[in-house]
C-alpha atoms as a PDB file:
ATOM      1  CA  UNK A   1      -4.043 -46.881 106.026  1.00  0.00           C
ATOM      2  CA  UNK A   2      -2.804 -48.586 102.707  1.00  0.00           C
ATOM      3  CA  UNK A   3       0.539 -48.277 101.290  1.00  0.00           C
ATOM      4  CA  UNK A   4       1.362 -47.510  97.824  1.00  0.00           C
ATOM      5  CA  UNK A   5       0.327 -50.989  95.987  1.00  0.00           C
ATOM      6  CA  UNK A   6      -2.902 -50.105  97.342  1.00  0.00           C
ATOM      7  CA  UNK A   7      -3.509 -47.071  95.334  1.00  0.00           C
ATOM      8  CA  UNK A   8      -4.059 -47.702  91.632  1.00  0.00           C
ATOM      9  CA  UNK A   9      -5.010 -44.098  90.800  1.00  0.00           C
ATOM     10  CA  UNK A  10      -5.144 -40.852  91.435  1.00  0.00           C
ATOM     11  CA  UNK A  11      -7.473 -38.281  89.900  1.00  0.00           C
ATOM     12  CA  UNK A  12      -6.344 -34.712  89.104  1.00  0.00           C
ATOM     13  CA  UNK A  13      -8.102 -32.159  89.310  1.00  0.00           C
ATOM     14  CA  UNK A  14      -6.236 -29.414  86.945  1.00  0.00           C
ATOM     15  CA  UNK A  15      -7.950 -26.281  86.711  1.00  0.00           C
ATOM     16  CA  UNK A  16     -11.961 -28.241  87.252  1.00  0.00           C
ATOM     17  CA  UNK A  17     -12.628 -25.262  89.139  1.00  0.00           C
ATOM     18  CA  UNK A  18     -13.241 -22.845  86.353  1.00  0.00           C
ATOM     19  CA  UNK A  19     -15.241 -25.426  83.903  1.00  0.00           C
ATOM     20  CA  UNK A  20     -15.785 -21.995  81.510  1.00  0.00           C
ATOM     21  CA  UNK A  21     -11.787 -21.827  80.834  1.00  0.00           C
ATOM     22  CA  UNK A  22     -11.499 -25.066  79.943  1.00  0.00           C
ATOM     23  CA  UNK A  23     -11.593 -24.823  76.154  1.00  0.00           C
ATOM     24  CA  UNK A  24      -9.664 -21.459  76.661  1.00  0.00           C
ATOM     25  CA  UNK A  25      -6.631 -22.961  78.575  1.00  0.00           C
ATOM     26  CA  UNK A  26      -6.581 -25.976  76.157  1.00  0.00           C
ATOM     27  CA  UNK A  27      -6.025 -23.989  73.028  1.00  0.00           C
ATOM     28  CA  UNK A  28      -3.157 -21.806  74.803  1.00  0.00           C
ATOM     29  CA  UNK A  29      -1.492 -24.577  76.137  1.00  0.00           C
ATOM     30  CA  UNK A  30      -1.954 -26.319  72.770  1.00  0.00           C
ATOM     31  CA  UNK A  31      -0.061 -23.328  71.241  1.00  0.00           C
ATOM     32  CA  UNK A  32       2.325 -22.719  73.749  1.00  0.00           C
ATOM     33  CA  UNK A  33       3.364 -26.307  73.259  1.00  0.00           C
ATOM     34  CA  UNK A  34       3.544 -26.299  69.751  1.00  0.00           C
ATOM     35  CA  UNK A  35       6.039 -23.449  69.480  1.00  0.00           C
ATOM     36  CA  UNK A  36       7.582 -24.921  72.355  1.00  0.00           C
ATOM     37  CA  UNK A  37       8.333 -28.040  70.148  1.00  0.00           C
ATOM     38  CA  UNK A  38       8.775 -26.434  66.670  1.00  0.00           C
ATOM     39  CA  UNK A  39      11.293 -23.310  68.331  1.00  0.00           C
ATOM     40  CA  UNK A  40      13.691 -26.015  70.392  1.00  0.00           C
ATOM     41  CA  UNK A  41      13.287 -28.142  67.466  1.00  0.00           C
ATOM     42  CA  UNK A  42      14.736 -25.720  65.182  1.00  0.00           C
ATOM     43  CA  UNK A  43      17.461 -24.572  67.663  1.00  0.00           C
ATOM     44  CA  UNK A  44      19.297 -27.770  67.412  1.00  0.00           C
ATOM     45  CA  UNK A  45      18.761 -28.421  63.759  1.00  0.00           C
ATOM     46  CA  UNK A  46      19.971 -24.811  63.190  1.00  0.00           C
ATOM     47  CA  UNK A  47      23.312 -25.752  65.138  1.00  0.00           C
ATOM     48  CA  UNK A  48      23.642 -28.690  63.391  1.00  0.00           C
ATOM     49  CA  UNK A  49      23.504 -26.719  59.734  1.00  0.00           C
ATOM     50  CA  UNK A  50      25.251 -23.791  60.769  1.00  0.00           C
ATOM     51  CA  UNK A  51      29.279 -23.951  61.079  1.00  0.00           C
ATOM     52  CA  UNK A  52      29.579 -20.821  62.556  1.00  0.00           C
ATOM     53  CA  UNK A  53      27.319 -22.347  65.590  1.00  0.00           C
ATOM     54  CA  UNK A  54      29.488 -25.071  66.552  1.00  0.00           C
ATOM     55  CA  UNK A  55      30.608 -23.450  69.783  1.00  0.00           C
ATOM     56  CA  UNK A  56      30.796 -24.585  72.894  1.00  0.00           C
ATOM     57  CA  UNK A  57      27.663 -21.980  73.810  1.00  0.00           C
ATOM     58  CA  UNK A  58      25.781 -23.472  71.582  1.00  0.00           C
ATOM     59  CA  UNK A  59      26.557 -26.814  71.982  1.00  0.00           C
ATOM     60  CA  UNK A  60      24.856 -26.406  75.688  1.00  0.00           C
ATOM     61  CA  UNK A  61      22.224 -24.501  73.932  1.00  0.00           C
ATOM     62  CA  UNK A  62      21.110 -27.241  71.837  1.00  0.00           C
ATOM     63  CA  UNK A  63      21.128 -29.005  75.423  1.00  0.00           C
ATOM     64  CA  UNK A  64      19.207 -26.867  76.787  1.00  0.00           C
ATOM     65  CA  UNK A  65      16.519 -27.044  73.988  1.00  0.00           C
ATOM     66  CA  UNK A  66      16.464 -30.846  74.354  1.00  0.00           C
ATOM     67  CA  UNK A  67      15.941 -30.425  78.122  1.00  0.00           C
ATOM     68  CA  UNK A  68      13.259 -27.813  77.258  1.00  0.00           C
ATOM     69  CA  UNK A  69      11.307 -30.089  75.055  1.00  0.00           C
ATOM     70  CA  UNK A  70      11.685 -33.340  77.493  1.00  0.00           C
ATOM     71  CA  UNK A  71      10.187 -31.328  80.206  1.00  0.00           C
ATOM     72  CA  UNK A  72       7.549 -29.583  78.173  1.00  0.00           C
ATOM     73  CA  UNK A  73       6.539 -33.101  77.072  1.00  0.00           C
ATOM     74  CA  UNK A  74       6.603 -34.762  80.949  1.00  0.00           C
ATOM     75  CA  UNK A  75       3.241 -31.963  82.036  1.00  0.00           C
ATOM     76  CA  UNK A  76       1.445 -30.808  78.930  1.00  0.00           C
ATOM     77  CA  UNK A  77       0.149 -33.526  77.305  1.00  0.00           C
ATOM     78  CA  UNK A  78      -1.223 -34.571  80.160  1.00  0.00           C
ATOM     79  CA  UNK A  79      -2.699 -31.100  81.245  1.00  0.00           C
ATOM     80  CA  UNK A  80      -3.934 -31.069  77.592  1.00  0.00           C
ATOM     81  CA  UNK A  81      -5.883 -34.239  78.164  1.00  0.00           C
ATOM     82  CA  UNK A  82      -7.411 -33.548  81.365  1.00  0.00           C
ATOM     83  CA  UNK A  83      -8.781 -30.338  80.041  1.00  0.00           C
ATOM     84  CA  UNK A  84     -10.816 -31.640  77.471  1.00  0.00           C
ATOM     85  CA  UNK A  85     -11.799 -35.372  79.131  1.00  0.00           C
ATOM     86  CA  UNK A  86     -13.816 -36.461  81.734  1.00  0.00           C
ATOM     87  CA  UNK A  87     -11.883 -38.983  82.959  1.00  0.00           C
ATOM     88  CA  UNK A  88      -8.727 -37.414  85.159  1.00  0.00           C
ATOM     89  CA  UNK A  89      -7.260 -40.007  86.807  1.00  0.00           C
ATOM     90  CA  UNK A  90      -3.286 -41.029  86.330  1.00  0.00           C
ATOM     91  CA  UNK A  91      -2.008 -44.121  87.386  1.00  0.00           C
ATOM     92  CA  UNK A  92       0.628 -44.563  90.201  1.00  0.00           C
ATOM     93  CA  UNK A  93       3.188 -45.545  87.940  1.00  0.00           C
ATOM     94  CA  UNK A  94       2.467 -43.072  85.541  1.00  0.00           C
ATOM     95  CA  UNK A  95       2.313 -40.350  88.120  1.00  0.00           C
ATOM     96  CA  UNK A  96       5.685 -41.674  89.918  1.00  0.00           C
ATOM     97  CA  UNK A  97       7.456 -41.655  86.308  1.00  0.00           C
ATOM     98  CA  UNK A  98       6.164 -37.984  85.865  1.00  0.00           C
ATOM     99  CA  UNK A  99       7.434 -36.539  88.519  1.00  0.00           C
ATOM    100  CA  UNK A 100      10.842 -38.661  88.193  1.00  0.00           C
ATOM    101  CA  UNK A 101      11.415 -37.260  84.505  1.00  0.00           C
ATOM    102  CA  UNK A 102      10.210 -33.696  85.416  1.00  0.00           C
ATOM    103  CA  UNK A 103      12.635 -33.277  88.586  1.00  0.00           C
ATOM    104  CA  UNK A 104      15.794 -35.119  86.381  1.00  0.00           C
ATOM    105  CA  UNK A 105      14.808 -32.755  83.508  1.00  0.00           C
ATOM    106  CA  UNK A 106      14.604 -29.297  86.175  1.00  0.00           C
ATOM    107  CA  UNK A 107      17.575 -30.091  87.724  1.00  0.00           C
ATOM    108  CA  UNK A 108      19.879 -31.257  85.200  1.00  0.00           C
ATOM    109  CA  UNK A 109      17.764 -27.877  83.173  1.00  0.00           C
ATOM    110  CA  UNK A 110      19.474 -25.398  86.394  1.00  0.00           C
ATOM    111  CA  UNK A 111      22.964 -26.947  86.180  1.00  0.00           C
ATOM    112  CA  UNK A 112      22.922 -26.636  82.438  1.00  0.00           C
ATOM    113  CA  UNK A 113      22.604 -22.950  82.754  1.00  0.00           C
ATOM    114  CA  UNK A 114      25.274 -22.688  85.529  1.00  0.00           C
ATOM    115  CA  UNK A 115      27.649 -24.687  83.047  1.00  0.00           C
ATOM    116  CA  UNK A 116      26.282 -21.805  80.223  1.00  0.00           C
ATOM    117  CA  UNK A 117      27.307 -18.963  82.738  1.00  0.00           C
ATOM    118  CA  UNK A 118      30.756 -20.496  83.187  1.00  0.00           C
ATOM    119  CA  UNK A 119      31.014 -20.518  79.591  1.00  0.00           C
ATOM    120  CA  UNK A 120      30.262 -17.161  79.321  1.00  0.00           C
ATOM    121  CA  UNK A 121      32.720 -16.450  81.650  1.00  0.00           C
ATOM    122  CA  UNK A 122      35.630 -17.934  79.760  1.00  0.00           C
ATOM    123  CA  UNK A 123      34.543 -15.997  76.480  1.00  0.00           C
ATOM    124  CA  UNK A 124      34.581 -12.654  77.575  1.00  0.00           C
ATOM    125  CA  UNK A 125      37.597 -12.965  80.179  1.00  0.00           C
ATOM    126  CA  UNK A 126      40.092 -15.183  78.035  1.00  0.00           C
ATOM    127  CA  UNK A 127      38.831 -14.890  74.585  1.00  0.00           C
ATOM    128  CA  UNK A 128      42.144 -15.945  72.880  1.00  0.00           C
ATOM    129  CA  UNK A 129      42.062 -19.054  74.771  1.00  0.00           C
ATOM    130  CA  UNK A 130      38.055 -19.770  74.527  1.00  0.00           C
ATOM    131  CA  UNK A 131      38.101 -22.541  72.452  1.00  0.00           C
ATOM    132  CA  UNK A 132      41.516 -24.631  74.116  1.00  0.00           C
ATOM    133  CA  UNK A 133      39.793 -23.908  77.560  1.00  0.00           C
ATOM    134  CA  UNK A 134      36.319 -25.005  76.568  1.00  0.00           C
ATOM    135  CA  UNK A 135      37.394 -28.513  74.744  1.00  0.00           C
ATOM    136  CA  UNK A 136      35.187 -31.051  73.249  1.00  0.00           C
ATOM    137  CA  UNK A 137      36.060 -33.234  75.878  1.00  0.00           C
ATOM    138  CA  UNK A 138      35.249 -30.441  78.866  1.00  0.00           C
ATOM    139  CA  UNK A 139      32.204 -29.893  77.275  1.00  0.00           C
ATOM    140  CA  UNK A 140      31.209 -33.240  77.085  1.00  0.00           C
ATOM    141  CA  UNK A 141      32.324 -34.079  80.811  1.00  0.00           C
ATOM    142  CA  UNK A 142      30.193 -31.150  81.670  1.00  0.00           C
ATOM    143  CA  UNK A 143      26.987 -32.000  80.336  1.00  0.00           C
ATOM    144  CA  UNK A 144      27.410 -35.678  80.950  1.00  0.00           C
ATOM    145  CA  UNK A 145      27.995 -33.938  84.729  1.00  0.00           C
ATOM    146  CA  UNK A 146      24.501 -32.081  84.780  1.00  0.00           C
ATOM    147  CA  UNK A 147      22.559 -34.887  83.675  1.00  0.00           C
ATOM    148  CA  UNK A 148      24.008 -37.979  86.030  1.00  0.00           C
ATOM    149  CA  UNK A 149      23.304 -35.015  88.865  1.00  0.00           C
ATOM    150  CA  UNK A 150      19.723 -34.136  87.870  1.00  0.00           C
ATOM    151  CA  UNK A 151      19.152 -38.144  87.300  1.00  0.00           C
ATOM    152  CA  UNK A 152      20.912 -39.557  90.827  1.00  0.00           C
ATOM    153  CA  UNK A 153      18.767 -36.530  92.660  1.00  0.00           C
ATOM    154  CA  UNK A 154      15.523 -37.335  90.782  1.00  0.00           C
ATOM    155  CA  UNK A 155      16.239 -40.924  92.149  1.00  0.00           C
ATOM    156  CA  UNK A 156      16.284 -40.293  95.307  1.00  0.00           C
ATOM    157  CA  UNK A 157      13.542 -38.081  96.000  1.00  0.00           C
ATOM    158  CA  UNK A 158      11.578 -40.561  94.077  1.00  0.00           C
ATOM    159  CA  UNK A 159      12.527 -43.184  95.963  1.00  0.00           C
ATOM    160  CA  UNK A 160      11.131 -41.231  99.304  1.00  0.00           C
ATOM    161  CA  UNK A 161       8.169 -40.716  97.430  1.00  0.00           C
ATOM    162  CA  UNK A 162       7.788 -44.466  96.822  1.00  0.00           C
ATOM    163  CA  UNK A 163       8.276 -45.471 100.140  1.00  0.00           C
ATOM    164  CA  UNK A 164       5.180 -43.381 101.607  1.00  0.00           C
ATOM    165  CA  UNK A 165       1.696 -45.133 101.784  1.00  0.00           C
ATOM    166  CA  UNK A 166      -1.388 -43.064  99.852  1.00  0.00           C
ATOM    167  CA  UNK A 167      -4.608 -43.565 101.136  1.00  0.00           C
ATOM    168  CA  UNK A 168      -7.347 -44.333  98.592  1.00  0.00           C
ATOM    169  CA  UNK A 169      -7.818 -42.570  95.057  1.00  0.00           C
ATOM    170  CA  UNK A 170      -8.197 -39.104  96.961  1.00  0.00           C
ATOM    171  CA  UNK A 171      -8.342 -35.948  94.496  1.00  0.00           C
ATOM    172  CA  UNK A 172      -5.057 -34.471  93.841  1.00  0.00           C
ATOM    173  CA  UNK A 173      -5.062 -30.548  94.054  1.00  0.00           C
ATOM    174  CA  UNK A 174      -2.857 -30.540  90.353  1.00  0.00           C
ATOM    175  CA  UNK A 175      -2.755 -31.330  86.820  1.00  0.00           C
ATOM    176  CA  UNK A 176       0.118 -32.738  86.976  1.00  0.00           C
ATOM    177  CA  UNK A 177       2.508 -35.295  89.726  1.00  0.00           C
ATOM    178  CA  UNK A 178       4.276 -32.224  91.535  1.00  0.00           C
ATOM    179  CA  UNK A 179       6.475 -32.960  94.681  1.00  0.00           C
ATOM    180  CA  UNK A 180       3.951 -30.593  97.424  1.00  0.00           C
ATOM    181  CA  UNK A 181       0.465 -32.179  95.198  1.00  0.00           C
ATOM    182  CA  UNK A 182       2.279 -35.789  95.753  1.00  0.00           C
ATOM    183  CA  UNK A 183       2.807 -35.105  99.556  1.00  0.00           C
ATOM    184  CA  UNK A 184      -0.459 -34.051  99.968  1.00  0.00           C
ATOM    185  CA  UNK A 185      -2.256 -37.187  98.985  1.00  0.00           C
ATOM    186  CA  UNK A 186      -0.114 -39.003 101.276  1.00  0.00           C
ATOM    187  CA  UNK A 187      -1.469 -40.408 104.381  1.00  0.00           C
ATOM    188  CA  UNK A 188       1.934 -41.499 106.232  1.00  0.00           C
ATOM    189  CA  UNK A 189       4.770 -39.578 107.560  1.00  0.00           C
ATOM    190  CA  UNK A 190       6.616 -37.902 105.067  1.00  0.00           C
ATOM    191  CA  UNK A 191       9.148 -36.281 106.755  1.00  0.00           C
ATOM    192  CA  UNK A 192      12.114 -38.109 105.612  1.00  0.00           C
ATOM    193  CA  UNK A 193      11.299 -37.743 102.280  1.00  0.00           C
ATOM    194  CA  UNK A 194      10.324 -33.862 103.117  1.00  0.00           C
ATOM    195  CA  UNK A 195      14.618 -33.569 104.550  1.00  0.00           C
ATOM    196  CA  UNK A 196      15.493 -35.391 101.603  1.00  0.00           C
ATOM    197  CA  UNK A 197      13.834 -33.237  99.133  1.00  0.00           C
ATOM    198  CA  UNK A 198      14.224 -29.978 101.100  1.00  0.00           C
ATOM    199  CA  UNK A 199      18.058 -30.682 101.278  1.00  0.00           C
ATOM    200  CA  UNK A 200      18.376 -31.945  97.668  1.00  0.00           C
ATOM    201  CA  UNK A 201      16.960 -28.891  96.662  1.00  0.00           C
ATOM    202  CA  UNK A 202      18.722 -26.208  98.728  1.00  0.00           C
ATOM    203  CA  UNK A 203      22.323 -27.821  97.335  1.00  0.00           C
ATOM    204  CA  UNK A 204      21.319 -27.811  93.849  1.00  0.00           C
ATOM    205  CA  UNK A 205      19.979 -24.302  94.013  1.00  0.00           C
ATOM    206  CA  UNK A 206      22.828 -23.293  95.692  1.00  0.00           C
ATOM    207  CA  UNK A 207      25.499 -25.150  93.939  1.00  0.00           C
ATOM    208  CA  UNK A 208      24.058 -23.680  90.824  1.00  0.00           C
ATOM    209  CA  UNK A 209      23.482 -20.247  91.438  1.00  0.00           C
ATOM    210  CA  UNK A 210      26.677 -20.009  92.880  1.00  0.00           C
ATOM    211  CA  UNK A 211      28.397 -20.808  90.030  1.00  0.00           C
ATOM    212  CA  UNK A 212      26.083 -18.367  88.071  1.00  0.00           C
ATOM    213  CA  UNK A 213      27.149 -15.459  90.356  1.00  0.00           C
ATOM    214  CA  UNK A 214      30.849 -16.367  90.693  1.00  0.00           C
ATOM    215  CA  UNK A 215      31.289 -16.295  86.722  1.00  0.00           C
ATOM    216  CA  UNK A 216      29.161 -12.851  86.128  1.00  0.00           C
ATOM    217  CA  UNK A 217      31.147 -11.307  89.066  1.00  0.00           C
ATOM    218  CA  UNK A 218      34.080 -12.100  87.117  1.00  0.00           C
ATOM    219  CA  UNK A 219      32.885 -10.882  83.985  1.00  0.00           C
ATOM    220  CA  UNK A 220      31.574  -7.427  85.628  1.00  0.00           C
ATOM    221  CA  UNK A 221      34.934  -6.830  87.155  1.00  0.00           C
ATOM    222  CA  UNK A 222      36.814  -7.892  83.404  1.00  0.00           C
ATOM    223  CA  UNK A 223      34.123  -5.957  81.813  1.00  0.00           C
ATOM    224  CA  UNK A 224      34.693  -2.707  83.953  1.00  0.00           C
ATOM    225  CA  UNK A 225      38.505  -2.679  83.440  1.00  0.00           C
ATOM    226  CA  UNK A 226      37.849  -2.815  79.624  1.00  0.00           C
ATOM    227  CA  UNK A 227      39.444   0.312  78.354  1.00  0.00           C
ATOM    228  CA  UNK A 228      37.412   0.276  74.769  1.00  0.00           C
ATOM    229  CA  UNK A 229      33.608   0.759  74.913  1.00  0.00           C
ATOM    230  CA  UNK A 230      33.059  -1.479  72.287  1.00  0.00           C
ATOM    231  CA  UNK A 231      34.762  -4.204  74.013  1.00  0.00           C
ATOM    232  CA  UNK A 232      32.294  -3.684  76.724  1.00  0.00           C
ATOM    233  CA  UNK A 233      29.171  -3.488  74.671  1.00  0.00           C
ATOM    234  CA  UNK A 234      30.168  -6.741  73.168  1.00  0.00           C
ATOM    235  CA  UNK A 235      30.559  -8.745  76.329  1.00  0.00           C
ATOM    236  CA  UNK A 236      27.470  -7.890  77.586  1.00  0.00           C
ATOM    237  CA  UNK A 237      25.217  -8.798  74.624  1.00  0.00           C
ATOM    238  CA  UNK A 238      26.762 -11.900  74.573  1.00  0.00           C
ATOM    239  CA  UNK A 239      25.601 -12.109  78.134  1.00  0.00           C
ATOM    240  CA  UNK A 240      22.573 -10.677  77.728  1.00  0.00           C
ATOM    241  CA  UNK A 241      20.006 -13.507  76.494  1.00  0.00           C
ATOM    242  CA  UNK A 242      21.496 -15.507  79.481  1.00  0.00           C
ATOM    243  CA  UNK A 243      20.929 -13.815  82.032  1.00  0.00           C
ATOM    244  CA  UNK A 244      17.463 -13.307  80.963  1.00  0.00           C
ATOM    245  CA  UNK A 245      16.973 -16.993  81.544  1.00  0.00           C
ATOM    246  CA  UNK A 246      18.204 -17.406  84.508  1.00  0.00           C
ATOM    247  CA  UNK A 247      16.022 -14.459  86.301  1.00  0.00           C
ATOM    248  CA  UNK A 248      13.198 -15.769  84.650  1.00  0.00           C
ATOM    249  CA  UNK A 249      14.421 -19.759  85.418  1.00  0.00           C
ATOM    250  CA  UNK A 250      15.290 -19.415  88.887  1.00  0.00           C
ATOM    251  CA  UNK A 251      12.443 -16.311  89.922  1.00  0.00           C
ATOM    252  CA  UNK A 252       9.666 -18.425  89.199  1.00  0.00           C
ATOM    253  CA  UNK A 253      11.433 -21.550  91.383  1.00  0.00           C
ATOM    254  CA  UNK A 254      11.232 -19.043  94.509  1.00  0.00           C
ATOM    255  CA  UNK A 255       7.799 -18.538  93.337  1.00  0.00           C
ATOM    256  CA  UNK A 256       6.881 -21.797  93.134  1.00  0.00           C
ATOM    257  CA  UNK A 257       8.657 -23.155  96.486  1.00  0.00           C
ATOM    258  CA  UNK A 258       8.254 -19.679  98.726  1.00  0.00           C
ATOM    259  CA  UNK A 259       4.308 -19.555  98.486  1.00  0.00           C
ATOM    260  CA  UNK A 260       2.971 -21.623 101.593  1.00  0.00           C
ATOM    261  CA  UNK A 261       0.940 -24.697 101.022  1.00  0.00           C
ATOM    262  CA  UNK A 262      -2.528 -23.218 102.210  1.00  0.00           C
ATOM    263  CA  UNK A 263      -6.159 -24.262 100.691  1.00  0.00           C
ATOM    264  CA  UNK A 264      -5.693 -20.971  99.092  1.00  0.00           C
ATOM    265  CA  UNK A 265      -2.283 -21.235  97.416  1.00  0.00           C
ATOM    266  CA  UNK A 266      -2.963 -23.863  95.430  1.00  0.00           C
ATOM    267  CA  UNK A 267      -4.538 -22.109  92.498  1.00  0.00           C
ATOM    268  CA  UNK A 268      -1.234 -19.449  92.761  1.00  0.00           C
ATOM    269  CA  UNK A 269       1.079 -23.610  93.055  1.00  0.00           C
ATOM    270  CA  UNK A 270      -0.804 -24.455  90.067  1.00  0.00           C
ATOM    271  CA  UNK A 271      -0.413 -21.158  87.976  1.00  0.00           C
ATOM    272  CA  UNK A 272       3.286 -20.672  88.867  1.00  0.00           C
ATOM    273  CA  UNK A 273       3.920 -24.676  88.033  1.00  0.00           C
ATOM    274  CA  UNK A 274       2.233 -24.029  84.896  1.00  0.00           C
ATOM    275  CA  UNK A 275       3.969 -20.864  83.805  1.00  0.00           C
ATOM    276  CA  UNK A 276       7.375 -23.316  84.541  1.00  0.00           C
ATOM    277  CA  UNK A 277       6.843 -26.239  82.792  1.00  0.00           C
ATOM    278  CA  UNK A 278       5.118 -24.708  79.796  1.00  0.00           C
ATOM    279  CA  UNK A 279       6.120 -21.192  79.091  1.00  0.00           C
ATOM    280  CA  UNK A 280       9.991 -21.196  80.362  1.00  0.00           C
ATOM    281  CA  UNK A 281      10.357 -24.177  77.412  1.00  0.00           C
ATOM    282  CA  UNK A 282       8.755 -21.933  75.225  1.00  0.00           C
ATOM    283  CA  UNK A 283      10.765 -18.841  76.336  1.00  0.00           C
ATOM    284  CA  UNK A 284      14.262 -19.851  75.815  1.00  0.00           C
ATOM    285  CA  UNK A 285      14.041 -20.551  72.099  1.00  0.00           C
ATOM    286  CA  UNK A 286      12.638 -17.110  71.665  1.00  0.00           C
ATOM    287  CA  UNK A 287      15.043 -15.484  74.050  1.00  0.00           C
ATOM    288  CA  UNK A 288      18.243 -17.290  72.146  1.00  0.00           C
ATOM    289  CA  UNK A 289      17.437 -17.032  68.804  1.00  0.00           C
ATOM    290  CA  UNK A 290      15.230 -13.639  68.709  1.00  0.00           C
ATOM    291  CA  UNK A 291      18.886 -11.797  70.226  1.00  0.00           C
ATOM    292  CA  UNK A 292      21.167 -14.036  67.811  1.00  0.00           C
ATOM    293  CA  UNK A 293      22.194 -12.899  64.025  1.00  0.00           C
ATOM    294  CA  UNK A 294      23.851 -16.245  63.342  1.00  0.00           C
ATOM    295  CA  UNK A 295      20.534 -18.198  64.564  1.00  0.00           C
ATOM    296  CA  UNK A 296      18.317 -15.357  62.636  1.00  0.00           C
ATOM    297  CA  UNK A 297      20.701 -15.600  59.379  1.00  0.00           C
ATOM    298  CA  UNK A 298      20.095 -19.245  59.244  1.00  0.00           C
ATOM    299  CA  UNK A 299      16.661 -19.687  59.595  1.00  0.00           C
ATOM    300  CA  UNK A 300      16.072 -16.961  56.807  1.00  0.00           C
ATOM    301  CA  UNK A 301      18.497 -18.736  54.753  1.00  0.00           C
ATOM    302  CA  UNK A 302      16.320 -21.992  55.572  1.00  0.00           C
ATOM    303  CA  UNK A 303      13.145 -20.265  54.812  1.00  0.00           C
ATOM    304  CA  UNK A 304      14.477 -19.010  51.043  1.00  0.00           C
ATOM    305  CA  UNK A 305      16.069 -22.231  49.988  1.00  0.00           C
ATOM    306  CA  UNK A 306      12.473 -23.569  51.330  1.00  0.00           C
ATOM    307  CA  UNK A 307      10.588 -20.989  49.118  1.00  0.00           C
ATOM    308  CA  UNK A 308      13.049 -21.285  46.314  1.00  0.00           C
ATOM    309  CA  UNK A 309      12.846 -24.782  46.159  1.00  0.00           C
ATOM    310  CA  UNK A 310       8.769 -24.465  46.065  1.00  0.00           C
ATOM    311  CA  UNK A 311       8.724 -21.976  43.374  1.00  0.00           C
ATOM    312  CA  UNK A 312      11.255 -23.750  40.553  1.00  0.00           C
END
């Protein structure tokens, strides 16, 4: 048994097991990343341009997009590499820093959107109010909030991690330094760092999607005692692109942590970690901005003063 200055590397061994879809998968992912980058990108510089979107919803949303692109940017590059390379090892300390930046960004990522769905709350039930309540300072506090959480949790379930001894350069069932792929290369026990992670977990899921529910129960109940239809049309497309994330956020974390750790589950842990930290970054932009007029009104005025520009 060695401990974890023992173990130098680890080798990954991504999706290996279909050596025909390698090429495939790389140009996807390739894709998926660069509109990934280019649509958060242009998220925040849209906010910044735009007037009308310096809200407090989209001051969160340009959070979000930053989050969106950090995490992106922890797991593709290096899926993109071991797709098209030979060589698929990661070092310890590369694979310890992975997996500390990817849990700081997913966290900090599902408090964000519980902060978003208390800001929705506070638009549609006291709209007169909206922009006293949500103050620069508030906002700021609550940001700061979610990412000193998603950090200090990342911390310690890294920490757990670091304390476990690894057993030679074994293969590791991934492309990428997941919590269960970690744990499985480990040859000590890992309970305590199983508790810590299990609990860390259930109270940030919990926390958050309480939060979530509390404010859109609100806004239902407002909603319904609306006596205009308009009024109630309103409030729910500004609700709307939301909620969208959150089902598709927080369904594809029950996904990911319901499905048993079996020989055969890893290719569905792999698939389902893949469709999270590459296509929900790529998602949100599109969700956002495709359901927006302000967002859609500025990047057409960015595109003509681009064109104009060209053609004088």
């Amino acid at each position: 048994t060695g401990n974890q200055s023992s173990v130098a590397t680890f080798i990954l061994v991504g999706f290996s097991e279909f050596p025909q879809l390698q090429a495939p998968l790389f140009l996807l992912f390739l894709c998926i990343y660069t509109v990934t980058v280019v649509g958060n990108v242009g998220i925040i510089v849209v906010r910044r341009i735009n007037p009308k979107l310096h809200t407090p919803m989209y001051f969160f949303l340009s959070h979000l997009s930053f989050l969106d692109i950090c995490y992106s940017s922890v797991f593709t590059p290096k899926l993109l590499e071991i797709l098209v390379v030979e060589d698929r090892t990661i070092s310890f300390n590369g694979c310890m820093t992975q997996f500390f930046f990817g849990c700081a960004c997913v966290i900090t990522e599902m408090f964000m959107l519980a902060v978003m769905a208390y800001d929705r709350f506070v638009a549609v039930c006291n709209p007169l109010l909206y922009t006293v309540a949500m103050s620069h300072k508030l906002c700021a506090l609550l940001v700061a909030g979610t990412y000193m959480w998603g950090g200090l949790c990342s911390l310690i379930i890294t920490y757990s991690l670091l304390q476990l001894s690894y057993c030679g350069s074994g293969p590791m069932n991934h492309f990428g330094c997941e919590y269960s792929a970690i744990i499985s290369v480990s040859c000590s026990d890992s309970s305590f760092s199983q508790m810590a992670c299990l609990v860390i977990s259930i109270l940030s899921e919990a926390c958050s999607l309480l939060v979530t529910l509390a404010s859109y129960v609100f806004i239902v109940v407002i909603v319904i005692r609306m006596p205009s239809k308009g009024g109630l049309r309103k409030a729910f497309s500004t609700c709307t692109s939301h909620l969208m994330a959150i089902s598709i956020f927080h369904g594809i974390i029950f996904l990911l942590y319901c499905v048993p750790h079996s020989k055969n589950s890893w290719l569905l842990v792999k698939v389902a970690t893949a469709l999270y930290s590459v296509m929900i970054p790529m998602l949100n932009p599109l969700i956002y901005s495709l359901r927006n007029k302000d967002v859609k009104e500025t990047v057409r005025r960015l595109i003509n003063s681009k064109l104009h520009s060209h053609l004088t």
